[in-house]
N, C-alpha and C. Protein backbone atom coordinates (compact mmCIF):
# COMPACT_ATOMS: atom_id res chain seq x y z
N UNK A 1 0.85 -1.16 0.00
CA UNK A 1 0.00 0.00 0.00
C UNK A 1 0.90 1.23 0.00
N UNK A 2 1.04 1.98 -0.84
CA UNK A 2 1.42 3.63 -1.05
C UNK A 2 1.22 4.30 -0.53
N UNK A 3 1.26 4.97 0.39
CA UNK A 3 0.68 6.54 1.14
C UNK A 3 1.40 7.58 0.58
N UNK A 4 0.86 8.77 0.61
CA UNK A 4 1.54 10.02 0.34
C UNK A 4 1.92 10.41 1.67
N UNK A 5 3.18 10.58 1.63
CA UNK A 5 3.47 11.37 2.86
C UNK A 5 3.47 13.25 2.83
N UNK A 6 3.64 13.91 1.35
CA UNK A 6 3.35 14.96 1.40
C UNK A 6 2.12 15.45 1.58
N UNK A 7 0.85 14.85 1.21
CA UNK A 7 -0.19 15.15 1.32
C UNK A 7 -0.78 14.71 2.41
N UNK A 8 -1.65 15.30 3.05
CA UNK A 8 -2.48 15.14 4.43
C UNK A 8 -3.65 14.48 4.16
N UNK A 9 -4.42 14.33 3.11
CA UNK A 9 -5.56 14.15 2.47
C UNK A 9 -5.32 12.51 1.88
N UNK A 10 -6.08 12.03 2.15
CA UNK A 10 -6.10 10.69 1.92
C UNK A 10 -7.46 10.38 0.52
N UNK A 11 -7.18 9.83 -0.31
CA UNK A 11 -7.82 9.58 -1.27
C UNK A 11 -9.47 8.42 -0.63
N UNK A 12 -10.52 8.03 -1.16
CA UNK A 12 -11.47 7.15 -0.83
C UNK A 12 -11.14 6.16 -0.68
N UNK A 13 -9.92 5.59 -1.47
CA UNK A 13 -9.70 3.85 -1.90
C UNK A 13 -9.15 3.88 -1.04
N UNK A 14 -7.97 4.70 -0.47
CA UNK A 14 -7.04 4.52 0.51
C UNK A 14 -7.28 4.79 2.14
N UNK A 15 -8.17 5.17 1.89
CA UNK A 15 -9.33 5.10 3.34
C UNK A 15 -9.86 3.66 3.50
N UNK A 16 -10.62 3.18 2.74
CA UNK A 16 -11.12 1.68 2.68
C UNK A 16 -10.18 0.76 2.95
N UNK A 17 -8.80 1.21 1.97
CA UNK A 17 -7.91 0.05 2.12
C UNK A 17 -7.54 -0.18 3.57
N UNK A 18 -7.36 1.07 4.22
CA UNK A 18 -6.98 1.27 5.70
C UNK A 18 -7.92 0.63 6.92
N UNK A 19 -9.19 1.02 6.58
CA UNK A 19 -10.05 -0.12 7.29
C UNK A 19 -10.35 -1.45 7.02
N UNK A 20 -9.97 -1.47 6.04
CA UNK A 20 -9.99 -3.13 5.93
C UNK A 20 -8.65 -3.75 6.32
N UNK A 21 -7.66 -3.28 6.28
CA UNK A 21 -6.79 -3.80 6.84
C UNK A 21 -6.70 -3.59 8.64
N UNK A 22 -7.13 -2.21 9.04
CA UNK A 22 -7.90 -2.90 10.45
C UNK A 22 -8.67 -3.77 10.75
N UNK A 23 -10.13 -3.98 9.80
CA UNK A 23 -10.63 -5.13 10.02
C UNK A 23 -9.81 -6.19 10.25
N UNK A 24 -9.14 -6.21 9.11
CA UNK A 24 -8.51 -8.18 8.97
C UNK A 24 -7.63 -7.80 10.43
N UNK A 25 -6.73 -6.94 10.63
CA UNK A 25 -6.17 -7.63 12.11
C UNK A 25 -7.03 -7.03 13.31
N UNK A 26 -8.28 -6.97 13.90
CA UNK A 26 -8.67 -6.78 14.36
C UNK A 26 -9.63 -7.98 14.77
N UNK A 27 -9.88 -8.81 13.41
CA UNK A 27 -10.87 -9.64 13.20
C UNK A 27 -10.69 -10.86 13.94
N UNK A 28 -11.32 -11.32 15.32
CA UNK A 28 -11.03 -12.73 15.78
C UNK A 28 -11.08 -13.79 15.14
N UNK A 29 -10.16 -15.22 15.30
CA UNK A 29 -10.17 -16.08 14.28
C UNK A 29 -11.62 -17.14 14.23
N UNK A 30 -11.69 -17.15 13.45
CA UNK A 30 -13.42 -17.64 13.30
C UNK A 30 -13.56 -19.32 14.22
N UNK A 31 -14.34 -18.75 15.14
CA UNK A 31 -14.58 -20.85 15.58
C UNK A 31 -14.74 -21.95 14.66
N UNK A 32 -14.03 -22.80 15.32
CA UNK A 32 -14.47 -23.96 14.76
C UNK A 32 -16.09 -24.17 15.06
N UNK A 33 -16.32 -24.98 13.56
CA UNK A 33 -18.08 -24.69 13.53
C UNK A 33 -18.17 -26.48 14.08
N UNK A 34 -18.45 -26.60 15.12
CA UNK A 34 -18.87 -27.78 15.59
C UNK A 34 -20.75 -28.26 15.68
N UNK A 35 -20.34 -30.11 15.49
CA UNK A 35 -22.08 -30.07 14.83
C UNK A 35 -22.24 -30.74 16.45
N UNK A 36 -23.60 -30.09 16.86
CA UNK A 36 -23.93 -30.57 18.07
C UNK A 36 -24.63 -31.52 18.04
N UNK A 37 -24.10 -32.96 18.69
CA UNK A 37 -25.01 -34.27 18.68
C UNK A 37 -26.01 -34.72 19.63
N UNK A 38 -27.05 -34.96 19.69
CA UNK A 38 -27.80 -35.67 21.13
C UNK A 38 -26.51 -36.53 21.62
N UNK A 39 -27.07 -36.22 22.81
CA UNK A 39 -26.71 -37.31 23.53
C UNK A 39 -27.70 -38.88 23.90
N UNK A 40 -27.08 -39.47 24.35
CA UNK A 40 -27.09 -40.81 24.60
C UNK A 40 -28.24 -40.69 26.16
N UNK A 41 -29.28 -41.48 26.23
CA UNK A 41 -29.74 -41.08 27.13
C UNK A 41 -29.98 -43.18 27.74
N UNK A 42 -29.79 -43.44 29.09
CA UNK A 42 -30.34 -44.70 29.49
C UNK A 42 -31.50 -44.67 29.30
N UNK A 43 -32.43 -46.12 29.13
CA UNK A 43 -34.05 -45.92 29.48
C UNK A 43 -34.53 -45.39 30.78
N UNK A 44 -33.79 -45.34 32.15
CA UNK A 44 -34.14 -44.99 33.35
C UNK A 44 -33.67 -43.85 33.44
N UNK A 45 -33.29 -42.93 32.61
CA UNK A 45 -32.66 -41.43 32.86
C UNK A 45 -33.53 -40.75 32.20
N UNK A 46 -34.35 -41.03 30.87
CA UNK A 46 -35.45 -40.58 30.64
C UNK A 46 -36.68 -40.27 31.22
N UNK A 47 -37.10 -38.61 30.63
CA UNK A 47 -38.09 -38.24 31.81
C UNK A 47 -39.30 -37.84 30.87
N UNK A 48 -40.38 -37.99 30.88
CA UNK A 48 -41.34 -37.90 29.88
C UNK A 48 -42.60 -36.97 30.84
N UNK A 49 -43.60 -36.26 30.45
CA UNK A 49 -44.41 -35.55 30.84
C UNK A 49 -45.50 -36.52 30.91
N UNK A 50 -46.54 -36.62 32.10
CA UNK A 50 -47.66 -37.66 32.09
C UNK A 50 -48.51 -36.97 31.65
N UNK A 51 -49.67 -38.24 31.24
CA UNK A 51 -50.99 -37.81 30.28
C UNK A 51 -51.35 -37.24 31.63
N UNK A 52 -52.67 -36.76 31.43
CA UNK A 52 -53.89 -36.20 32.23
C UNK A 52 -54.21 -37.75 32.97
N UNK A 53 -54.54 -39.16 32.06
CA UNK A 53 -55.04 -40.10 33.39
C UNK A 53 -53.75 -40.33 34.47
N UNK A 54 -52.83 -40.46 34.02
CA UNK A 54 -51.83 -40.96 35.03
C UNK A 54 -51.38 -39.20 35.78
N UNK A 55 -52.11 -38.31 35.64
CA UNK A 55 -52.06 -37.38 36.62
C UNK A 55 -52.78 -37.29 37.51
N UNK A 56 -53.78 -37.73 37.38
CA UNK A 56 -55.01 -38.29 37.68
C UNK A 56 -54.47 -38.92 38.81
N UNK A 57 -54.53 -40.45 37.90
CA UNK A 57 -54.13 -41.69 38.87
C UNK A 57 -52.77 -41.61 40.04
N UNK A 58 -52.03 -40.65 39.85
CA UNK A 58 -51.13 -40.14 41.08
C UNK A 58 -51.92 -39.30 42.13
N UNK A 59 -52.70 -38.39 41.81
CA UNK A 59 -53.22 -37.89 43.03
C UNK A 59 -54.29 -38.07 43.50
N UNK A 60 -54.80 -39.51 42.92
CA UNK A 60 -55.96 -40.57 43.32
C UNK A 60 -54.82 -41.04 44.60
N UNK A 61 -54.27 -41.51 44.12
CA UNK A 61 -53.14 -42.63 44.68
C UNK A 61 -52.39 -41.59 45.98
N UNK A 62 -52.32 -40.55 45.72
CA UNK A 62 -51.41 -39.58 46.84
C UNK A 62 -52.50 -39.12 47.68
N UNK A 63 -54.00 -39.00 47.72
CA UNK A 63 -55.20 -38.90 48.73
C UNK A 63 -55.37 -40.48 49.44
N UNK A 64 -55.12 -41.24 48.89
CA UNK A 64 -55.55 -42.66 49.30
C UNK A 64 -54.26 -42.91 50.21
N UNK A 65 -53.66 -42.58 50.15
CA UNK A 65 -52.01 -43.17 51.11
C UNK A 65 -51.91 -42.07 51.71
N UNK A 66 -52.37 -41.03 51.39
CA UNK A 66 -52.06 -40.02 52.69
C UNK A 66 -50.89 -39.15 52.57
């Protein structure tokens, strides 16, 4: 890149060129793009939302036992 050192006045291109070359070293290096996998779940670590009868049938069951 050329600069004029007699002149104070900086041309358009040479303005751009100047921020873009701040950009690029300014610019953090881009992450690694990692693919996110499920995980692995046991059958007894799984947690599922109950229907309405078995909501039911728990606080049938939680008045009856007290």
């Amino acid at each position: 890149m050329t600069m004029r050192s007699q002149d104070p006045e900086f041309s358009d291109e040479e303005i751009h060129q100047l921020l873009r070359d701040i950009e690029q070293q300014s610019a953090p290096p881009a992450p690694e793009a990692r693919i996110k996998r499920p995980q692995a779940y046991s059958a007894g670590s799984v947690r599922r939302e109950l229907t309405v009868d078995e909501l039911l049938q728990k606080i049938q069951r939680d008045i009856r036992d007290g």
